[in-house]
N, C-alpha and C. Protein backbone atom coordinates (compact mmCIF):
# COMPACT_ATOMS: atom_id res chain seq x y z
N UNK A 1 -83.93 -25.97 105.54
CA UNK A 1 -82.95 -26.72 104.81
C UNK A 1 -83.62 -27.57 103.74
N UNK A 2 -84.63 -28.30 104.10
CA UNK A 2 -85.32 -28.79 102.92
C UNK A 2 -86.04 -27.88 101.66
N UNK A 3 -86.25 -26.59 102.56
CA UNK A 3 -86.85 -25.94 100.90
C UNK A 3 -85.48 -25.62 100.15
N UNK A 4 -84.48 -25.29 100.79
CA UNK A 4 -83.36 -24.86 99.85
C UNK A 4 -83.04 -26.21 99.04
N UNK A 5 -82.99 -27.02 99.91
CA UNK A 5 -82.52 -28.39 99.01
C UNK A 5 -83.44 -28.77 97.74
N UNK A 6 -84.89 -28.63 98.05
CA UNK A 6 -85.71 -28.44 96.70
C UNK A 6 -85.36 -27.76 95.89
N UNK A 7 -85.36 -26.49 96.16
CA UNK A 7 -85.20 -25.62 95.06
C UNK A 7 -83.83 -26.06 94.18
N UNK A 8 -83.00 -25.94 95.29
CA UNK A 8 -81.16 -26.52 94.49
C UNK A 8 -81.82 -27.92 93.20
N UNK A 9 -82.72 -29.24 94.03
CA UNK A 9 -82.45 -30.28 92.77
C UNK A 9 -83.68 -29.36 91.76
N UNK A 10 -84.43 -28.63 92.03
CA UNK A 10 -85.53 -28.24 91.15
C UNK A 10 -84.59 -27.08 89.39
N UNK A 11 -83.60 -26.46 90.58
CA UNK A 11 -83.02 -25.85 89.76
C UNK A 11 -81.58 -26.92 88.55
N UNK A 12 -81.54 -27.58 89.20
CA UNK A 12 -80.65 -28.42 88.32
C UNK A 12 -81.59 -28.89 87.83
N UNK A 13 -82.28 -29.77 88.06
CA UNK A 13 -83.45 -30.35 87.10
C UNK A 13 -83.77 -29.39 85.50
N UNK A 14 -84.23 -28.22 85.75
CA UNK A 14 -84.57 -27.45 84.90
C UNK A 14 -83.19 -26.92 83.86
N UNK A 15 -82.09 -26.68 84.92
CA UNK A 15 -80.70 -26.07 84.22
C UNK A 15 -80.42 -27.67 83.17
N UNK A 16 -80.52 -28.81 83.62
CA UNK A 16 -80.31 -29.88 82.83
C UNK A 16 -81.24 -29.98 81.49
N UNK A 17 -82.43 -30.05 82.18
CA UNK A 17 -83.39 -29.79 81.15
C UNK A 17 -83.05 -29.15 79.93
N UNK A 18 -82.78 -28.00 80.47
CA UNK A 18 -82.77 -26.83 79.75
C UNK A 18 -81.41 -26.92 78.12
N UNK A 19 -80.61 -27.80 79.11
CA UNK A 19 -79.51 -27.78 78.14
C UNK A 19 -79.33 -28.75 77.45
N UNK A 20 -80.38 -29.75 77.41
CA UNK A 20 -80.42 -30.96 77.08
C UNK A 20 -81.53 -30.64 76.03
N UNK A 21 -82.42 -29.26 75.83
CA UNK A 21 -83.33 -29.15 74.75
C UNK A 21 -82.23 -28.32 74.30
N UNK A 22 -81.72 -27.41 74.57
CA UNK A 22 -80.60 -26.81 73.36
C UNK A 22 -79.76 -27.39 72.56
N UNK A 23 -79.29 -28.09 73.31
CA UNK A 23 -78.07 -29.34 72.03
C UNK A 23 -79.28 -29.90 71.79
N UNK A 24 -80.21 -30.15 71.76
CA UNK A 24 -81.05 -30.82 70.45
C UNK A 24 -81.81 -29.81 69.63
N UNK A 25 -82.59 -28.96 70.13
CA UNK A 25 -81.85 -27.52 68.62
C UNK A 25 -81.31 -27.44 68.24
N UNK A 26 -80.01 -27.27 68.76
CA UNK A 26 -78.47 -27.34 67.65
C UNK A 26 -78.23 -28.70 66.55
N UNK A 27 -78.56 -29.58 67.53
CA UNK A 27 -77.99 -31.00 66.58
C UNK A 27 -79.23 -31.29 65.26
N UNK A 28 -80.52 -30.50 65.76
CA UNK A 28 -81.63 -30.68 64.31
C UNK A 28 -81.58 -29.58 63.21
N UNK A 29 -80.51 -28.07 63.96
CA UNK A 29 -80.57 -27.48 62.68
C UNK A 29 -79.38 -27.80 62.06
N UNK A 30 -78.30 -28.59 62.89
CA UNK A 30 -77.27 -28.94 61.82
C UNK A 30 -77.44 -29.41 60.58
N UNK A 31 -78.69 -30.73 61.05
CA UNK A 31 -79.12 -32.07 60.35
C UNK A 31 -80.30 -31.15 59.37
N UNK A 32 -80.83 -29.94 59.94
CA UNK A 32 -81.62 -29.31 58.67
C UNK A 32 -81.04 -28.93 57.88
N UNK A 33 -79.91 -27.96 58.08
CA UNK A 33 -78.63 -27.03 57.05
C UNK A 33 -78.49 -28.18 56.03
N UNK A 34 -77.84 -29.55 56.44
CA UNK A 34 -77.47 -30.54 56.07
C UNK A 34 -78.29 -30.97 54.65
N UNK A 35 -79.71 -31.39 55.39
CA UNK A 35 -80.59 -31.95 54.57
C UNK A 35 -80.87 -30.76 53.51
N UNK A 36 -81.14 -29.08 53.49
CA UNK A 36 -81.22 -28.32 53.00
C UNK A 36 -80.40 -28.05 51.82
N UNK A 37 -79.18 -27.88 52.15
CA UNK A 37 -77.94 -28.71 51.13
C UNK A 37 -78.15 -29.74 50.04
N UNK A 38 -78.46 -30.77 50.22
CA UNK A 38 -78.34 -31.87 49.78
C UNK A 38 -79.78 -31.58 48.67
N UNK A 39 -80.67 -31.02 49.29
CA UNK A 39 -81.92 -30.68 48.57
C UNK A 39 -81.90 -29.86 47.39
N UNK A 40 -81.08 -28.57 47.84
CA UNK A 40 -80.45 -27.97 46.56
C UNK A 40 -78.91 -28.41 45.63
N UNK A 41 -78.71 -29.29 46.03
CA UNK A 41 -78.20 -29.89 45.29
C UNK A 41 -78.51 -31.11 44.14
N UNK A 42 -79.73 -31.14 44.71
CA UNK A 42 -80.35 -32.32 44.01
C UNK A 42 -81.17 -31.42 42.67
N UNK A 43 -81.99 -30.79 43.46
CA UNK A 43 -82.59 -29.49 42.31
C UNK A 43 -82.02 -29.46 41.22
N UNK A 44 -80.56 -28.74 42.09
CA UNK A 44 -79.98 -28.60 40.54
C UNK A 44 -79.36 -29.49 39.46
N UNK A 45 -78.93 -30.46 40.35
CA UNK A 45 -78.56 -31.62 39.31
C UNK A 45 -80.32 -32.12 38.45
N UNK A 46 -81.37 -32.15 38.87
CA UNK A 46 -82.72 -32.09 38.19
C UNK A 46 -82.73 -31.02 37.00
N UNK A 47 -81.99 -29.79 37.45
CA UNK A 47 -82.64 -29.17 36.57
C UNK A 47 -81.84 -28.37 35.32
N UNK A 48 -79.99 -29.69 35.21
CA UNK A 48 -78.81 -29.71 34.82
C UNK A 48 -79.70 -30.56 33.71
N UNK A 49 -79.87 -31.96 34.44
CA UNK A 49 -80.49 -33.21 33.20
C UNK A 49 -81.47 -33.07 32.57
N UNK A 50 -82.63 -31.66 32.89
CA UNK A 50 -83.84 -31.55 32.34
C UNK A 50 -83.45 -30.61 31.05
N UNK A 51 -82.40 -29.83 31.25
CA UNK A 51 -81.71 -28.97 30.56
C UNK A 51 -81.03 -29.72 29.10
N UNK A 52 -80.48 -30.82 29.62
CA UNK A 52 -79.71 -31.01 28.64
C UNK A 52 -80.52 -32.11 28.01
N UNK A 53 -81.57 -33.27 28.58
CA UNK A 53 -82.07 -34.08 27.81
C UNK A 53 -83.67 -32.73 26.73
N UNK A 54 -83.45 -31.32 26.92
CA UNK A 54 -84.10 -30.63 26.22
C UNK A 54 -83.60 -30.22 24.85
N UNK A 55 -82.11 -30.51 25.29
CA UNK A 55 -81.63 -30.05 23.85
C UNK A 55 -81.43 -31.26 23.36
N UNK A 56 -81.38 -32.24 23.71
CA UNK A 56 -81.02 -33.82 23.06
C UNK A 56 -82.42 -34.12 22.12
N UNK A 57 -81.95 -34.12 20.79
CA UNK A 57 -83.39 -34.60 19.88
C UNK A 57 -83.20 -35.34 19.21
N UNK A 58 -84.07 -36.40 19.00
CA UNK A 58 -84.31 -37.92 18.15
C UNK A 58 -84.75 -37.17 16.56
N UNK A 59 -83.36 -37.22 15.86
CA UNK A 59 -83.90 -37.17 14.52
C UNK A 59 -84.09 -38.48 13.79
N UNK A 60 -84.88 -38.94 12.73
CA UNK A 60 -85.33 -40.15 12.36
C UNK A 60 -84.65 -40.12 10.50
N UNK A 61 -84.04 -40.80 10.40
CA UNK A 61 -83.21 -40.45 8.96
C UNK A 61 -83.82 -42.27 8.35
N UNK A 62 -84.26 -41.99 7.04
CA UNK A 62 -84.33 -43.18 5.88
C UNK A 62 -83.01 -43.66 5.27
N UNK A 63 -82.43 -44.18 5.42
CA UNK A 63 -81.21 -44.30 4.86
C UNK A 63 -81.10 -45.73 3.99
N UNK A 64 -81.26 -45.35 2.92
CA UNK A 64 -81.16 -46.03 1.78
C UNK A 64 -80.16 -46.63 1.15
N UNK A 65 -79.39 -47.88 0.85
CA UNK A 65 -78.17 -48.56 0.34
C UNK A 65 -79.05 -49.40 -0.63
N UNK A 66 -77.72 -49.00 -1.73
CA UNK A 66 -78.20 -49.77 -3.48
C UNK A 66 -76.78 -50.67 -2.97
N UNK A 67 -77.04 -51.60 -3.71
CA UNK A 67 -76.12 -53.10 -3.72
C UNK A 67 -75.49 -52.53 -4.58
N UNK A 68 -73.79 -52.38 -4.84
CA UNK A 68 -73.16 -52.38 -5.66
C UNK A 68 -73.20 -53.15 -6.82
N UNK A 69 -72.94 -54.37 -6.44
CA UNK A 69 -72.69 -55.54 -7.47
C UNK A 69 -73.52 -56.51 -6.90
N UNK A 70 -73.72 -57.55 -7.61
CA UNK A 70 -74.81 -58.97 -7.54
C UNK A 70 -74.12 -59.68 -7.97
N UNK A 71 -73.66 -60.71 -7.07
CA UNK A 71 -72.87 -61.90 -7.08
C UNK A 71 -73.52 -62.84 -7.85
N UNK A 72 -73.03 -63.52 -9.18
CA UNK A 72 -73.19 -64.81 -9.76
C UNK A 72 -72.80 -65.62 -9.71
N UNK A 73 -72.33 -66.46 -8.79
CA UNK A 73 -71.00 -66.98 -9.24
C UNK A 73 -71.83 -67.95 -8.70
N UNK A 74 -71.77 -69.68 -8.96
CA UNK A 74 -72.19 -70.39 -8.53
C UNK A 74 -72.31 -71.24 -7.48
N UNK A 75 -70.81 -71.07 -6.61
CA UNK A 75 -70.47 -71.54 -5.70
C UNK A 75 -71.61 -70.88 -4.27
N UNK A 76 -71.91 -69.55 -4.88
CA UNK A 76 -72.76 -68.77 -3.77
C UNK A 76 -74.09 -68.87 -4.22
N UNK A 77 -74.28 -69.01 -5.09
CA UNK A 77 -76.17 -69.57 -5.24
C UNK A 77 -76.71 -70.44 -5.21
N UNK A 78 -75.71 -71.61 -4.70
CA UNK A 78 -76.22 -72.84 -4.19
C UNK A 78 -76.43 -73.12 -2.96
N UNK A 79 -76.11 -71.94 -2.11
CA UNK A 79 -76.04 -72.03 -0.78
C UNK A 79 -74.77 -72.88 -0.11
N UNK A 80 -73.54 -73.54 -0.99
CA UNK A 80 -73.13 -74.61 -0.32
C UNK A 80 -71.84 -73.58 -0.34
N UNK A 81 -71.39 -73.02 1.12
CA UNK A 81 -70.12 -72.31 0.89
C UNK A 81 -68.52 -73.05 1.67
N UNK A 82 -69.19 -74.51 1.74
CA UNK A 82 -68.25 -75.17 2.10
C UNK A 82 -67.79 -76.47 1.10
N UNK A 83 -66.61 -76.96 0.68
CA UNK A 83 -66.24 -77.68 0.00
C UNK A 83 -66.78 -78.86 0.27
N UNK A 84 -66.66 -80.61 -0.58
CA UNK A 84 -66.57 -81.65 0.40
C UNK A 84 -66.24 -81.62 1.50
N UNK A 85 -64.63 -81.75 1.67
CA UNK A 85 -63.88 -81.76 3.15
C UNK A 85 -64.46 -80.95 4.00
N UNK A 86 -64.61 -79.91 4.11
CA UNK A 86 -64.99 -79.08 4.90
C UNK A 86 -66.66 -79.49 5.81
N UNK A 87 -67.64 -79.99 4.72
CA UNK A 87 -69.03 -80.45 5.18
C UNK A 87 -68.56 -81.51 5.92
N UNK A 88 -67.60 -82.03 5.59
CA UNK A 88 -67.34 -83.64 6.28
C UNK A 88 -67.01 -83.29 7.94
N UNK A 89 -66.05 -82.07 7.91
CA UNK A 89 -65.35 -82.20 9.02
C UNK A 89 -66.21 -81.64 10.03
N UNK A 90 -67.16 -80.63 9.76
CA UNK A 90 -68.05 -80.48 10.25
C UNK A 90 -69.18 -81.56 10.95
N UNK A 91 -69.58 -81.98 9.84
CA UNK A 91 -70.80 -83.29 10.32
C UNK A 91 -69.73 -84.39 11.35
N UNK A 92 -68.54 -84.21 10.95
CA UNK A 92 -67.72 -85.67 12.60
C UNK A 92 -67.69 -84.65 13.38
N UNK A 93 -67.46 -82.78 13.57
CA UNK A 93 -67.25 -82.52 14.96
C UNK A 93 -68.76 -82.30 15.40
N UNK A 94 -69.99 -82.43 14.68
CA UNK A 94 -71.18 -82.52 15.59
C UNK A 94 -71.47 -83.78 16.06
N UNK A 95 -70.99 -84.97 15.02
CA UNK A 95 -71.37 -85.99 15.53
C UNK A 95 -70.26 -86.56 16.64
N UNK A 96 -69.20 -86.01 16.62
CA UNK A 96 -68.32 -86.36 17.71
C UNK A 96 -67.23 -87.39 17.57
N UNK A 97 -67.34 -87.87 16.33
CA UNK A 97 -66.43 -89.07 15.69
C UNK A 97 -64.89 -88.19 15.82
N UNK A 98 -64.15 -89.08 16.02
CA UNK A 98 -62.50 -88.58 15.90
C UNK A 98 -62.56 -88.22 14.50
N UNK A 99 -62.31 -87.20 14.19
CA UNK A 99 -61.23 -87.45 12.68
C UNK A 99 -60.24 -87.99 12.35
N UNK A 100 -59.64 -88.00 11.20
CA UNK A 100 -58.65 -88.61 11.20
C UNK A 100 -57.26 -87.35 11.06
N UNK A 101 -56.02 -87.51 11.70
CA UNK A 101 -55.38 -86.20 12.24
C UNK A 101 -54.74 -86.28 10.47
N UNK A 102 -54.30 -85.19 10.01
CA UNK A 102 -53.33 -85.25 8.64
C UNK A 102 -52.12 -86.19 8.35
N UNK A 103 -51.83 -86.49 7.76
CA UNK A 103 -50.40 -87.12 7.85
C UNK A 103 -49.44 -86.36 8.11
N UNK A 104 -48.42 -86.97 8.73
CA UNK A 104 -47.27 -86.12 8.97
C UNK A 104 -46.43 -86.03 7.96
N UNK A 105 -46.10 -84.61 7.63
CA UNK A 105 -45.16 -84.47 6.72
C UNK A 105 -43.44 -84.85 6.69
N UNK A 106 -43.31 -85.51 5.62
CA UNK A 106 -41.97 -86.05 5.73
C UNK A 106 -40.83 -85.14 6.04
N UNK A 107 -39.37 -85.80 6.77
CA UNK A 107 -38.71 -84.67 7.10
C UNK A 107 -37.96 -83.83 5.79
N UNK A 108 -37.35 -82.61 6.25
CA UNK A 108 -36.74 -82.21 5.09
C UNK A 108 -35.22 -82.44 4.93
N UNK A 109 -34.50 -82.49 3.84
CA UNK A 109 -33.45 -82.92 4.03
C UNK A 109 -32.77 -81.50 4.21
N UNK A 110 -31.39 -82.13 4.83
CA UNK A 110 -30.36 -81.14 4.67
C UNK A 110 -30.26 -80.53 4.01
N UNK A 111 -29.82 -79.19 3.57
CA UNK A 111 -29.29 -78.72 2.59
C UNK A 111 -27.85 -77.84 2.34
């Protein structure tokens, strides 16, 4: 009775074994198919962008512009393209002084 009983856990032992290395064959060539996949897919997206940055070419062009016209006018060759008022209102919003708001315009009459 005891050798049969050996043999019985010896044989489960091994039948367990046994099936416990097969589902992990199975579950690493899934995960190979898988990874195999993904590998040729990558390839080819490599060898999609190698393709197309081959036809992509840096041409280098001089491109030359003549000034139409040459401004004389004096207001622009003095550099000053703002009026009095205008420099003023500027220099109080850097310096931060209130201005003074416009007057209000009178109402209009009926008509």
């Amino acid at each position: 009775m005891g050798a049969t009983l050996v043999a019985i856990v010896v044989a489960l032992t091994v039948g367990f074994a046994s099936g416990w290395k097969t589902h992990q064959w199975r579950t690493d060539s899934a995960v190979l198919k898988e990874t195999q996949k993904t590998v040729v897919a990558q390839d080819n997206a490599a060898v999609a962008h190698e393709e197309f940055k081959a036809k992509e070419v840096i041409k280098y062009r001089t491109i030359i512009k003549k000034v139409d016209r040459i401004v004389k006018e004096p207001f622009y060759l003095d550099g000053a393209c703002l009026d009095d008022n205008g420099v003023r209102a500027i220099n109080e919003a850097i310096s931060g002084a209130a201005s003074q708001p416009s007057p209000a315009l009178p109402a209009s009459a009926p008509s």
